[in-house]
C-alpha atoms as a PDB file:
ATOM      1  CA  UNK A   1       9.139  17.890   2.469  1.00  0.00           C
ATOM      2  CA  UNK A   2       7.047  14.750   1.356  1.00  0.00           C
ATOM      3  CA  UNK A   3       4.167  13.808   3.119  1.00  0.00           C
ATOM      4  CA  UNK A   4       1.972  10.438   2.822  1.00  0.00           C
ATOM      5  CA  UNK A   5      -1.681  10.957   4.316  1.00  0.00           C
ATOM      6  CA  UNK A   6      -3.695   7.676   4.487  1.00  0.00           C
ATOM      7  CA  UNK A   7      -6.835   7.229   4.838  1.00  0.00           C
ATOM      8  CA  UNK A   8      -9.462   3.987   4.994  1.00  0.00           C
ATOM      9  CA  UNK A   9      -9.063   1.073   6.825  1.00  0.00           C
ATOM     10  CA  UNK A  10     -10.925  -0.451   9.638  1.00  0.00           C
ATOM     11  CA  UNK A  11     -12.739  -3.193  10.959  1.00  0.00           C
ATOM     12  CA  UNK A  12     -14.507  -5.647   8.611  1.00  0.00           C
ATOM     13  CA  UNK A  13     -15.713  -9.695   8.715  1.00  0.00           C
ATOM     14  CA  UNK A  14     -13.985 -12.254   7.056  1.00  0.00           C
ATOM     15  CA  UNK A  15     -14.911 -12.018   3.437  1.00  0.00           C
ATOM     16  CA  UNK A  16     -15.560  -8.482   3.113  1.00  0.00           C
ATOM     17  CA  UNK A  17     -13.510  -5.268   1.332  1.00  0.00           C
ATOM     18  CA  UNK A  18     -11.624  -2.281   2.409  1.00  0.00           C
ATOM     19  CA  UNK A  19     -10.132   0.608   0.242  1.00  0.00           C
ATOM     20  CA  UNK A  20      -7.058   1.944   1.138  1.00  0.00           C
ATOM     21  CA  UNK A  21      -5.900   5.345   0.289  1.00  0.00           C
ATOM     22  CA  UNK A  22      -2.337   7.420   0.373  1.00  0.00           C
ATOM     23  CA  UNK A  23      -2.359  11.053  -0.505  1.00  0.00           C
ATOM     24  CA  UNK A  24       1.281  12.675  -1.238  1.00  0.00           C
ATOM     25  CA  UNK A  25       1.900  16.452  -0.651  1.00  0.00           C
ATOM     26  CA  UNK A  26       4.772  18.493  -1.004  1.00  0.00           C
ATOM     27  CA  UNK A  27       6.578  16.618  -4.335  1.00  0.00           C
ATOM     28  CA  UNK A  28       4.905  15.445  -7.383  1.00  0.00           C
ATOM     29  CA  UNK A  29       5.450  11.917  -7.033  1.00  0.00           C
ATOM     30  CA  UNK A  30       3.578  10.624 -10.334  1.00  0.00           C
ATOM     31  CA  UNK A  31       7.407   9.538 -11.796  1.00  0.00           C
ATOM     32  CA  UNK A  32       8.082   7.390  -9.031  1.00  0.00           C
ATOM     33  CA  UNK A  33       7.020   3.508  -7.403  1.00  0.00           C
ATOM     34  CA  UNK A  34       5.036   3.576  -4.444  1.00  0.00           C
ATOM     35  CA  UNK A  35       4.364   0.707  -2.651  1.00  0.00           C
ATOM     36  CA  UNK A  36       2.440  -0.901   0.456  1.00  0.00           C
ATOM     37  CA  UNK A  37       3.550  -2.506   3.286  1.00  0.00           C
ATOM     38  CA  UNK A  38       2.227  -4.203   6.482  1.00  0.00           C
ATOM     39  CA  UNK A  39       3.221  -5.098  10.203  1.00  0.00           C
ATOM     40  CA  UNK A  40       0.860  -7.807  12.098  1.00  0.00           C
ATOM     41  CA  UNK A  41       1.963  -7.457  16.388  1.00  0.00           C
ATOM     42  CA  UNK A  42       5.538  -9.417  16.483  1.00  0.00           C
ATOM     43  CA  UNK A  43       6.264  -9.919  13.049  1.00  0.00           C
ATOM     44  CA  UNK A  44       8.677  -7.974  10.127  1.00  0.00           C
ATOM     45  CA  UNK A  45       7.089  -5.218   7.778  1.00  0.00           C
ATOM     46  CA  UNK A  46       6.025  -7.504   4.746  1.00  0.00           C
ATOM     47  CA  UNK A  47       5.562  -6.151   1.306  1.00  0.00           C
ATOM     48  CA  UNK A  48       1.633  -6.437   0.085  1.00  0.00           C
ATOM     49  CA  UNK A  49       1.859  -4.512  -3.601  1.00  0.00           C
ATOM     50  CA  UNK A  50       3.664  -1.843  -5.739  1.00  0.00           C
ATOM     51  CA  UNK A  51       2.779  -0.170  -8.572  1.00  0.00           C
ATOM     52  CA  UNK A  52       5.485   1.608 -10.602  1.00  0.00           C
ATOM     53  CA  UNK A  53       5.709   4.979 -12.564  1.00  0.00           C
ATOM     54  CA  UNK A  54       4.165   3.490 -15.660  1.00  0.00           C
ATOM     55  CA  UNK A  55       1.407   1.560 -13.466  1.00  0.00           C
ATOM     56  CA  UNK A  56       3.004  -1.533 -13.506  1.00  0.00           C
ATOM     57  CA  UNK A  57       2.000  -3.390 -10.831  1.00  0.00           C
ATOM     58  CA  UNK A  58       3.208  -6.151  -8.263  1.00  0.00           C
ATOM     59  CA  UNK A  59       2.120  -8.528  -5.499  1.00  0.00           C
ATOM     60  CA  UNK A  60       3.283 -10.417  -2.794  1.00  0.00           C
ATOM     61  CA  UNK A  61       2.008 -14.253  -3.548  1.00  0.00           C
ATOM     62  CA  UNK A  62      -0.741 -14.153  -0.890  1.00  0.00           C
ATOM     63  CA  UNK A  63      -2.375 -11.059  -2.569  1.00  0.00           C
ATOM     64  CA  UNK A  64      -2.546 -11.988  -5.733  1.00  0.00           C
ATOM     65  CA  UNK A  65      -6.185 -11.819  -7.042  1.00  0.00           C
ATOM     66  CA  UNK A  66      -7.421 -10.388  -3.963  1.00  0.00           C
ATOM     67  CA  UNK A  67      -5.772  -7.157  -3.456  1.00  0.00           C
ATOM     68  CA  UNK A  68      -5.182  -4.330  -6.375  1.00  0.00           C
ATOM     69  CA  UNK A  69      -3.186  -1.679  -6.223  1.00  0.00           C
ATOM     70  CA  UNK A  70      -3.630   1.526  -8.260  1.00  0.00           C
ATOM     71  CA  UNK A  71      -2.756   5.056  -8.715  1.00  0.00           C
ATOM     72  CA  UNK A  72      -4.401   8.120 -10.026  1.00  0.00           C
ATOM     73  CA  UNK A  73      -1.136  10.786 -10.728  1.00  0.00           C
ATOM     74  CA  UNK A  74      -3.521  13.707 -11.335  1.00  0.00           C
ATOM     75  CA  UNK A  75      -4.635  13.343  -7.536  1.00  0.00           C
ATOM     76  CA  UNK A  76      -1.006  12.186  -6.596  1.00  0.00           C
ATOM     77  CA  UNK A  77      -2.685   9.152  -4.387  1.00  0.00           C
ATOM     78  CA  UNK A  78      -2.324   5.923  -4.450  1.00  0.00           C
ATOM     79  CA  UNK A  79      -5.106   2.941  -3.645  1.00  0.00           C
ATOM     80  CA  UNK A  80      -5.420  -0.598  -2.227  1.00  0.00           C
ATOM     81  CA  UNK A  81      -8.132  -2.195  -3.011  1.00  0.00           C
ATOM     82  CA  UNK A  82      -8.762  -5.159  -0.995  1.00  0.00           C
ATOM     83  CA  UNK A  83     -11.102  -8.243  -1.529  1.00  0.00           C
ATOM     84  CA  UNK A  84     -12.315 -11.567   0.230  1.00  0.00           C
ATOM     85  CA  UNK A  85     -10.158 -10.332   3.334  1.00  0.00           C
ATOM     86  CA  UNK A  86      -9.163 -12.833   5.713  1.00  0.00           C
ATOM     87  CA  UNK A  87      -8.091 -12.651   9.247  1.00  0.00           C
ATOM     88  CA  UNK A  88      -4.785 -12.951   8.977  1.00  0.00           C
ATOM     89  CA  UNK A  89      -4.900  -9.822   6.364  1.00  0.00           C
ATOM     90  CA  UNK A  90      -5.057  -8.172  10.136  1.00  0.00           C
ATOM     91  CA  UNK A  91      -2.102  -5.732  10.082  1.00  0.00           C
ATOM     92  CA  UNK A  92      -1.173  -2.018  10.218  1.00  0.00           C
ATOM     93  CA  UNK A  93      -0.581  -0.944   6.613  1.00  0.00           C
ATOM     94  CA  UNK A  94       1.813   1.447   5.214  1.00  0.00           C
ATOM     95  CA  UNK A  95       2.044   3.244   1.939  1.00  0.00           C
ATOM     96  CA  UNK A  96       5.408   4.148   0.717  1.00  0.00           C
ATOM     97  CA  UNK A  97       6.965   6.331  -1.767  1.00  0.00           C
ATOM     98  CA  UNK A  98      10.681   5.779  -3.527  1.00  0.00           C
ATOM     99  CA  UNK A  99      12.183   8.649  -5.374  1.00  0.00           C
ATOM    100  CA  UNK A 100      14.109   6.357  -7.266  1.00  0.00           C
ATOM    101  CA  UNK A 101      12.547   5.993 -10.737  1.00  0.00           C
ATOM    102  CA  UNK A 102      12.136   2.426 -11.768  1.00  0.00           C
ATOM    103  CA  UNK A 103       9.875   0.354 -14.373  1.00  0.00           C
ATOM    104  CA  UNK A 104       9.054  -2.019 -11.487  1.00  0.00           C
ATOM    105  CA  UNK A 105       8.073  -1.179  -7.609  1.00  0.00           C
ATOM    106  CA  UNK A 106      10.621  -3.225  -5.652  1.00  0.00           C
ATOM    107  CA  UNK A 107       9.585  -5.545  -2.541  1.00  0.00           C
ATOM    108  CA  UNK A 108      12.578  -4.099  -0.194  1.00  0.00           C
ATOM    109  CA  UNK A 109      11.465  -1.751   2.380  1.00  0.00           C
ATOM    110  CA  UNK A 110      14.644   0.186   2.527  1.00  0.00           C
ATOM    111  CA  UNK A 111      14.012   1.236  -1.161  1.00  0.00           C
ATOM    112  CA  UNK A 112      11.160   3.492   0.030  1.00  0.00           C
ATOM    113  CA  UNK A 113      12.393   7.011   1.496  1.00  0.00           C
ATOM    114  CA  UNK A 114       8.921   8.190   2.873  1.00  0.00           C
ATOM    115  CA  UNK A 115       6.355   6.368   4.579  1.00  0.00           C
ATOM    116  CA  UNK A 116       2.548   6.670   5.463  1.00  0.00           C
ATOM    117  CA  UNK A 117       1.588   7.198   9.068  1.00  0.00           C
ATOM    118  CA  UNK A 118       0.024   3.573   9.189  1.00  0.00           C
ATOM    119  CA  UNK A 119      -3.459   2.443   8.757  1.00  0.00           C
ATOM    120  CA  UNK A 120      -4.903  -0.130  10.967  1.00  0.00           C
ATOM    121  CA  UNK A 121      -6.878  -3.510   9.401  1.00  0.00           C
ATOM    122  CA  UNK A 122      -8.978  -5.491  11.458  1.00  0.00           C
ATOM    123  CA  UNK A 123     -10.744  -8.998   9.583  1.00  0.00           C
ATOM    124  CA  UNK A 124     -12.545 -10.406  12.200  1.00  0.00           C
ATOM    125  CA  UNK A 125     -13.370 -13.773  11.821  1.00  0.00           C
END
């Protein structure tokens, strides 16, 4: 059984960073995309970044050059760095593992078979 452990997240001002982490246990997942996701109250689960089995990695357009994702496979985690936050970066965020191999980490949520437990972001303003 996979398991995705996050860890990070929080409250921070407008401007400021926050490192997200997600920990898998139980299956070496170092062959395989993993992604992250968010959910702001009301709205859809959005794609924020992947990064694929070879470290390739991808954004959603409002991310780009403030967020990076990375992943170290020796510590099977997975990290979200994120910079110049803003408030509407406000979200739970989820970290996502397919156990598809692909060159590429795809935006579609229902390619990801196990999911993080959530982490909460609060940018205040």
């Amino acid at each position: 059984q996979v398991q995705l452990v996050q860890s990070g997240g929080g409250l921070v001002q407008s401007g400021g960073s926050l490192r997200l982490s997600c920990a898998a246990s139980g299956h070496i997942l170092s062959t395989y995309p993993m992604a992250w996701f968010r959910q702001a109250p009301g709205k859809e689960r959005d794609f924020v970044a992947g990064i694929s089995s070879i470290a390739r990695d991808n954004y959603a357009d409002s991310m780009k050059g403030r967020f990076t994702v990375s992943r170290d496979n020796a510590k099977n985690t997975v990290y979200l760095q994120m910079n110049s936050l803003k408030p509407e970066d406000t979200a739970v965020y989820y970290c996502a593992a397919s156990t598809v191999p692909s060159v590429a980490a795809t935006s579609s949520a229902s390619a990801y078979d196990y999911w993080g437990q959530g982490t909460q972001v609060t940018v205040s303003s």
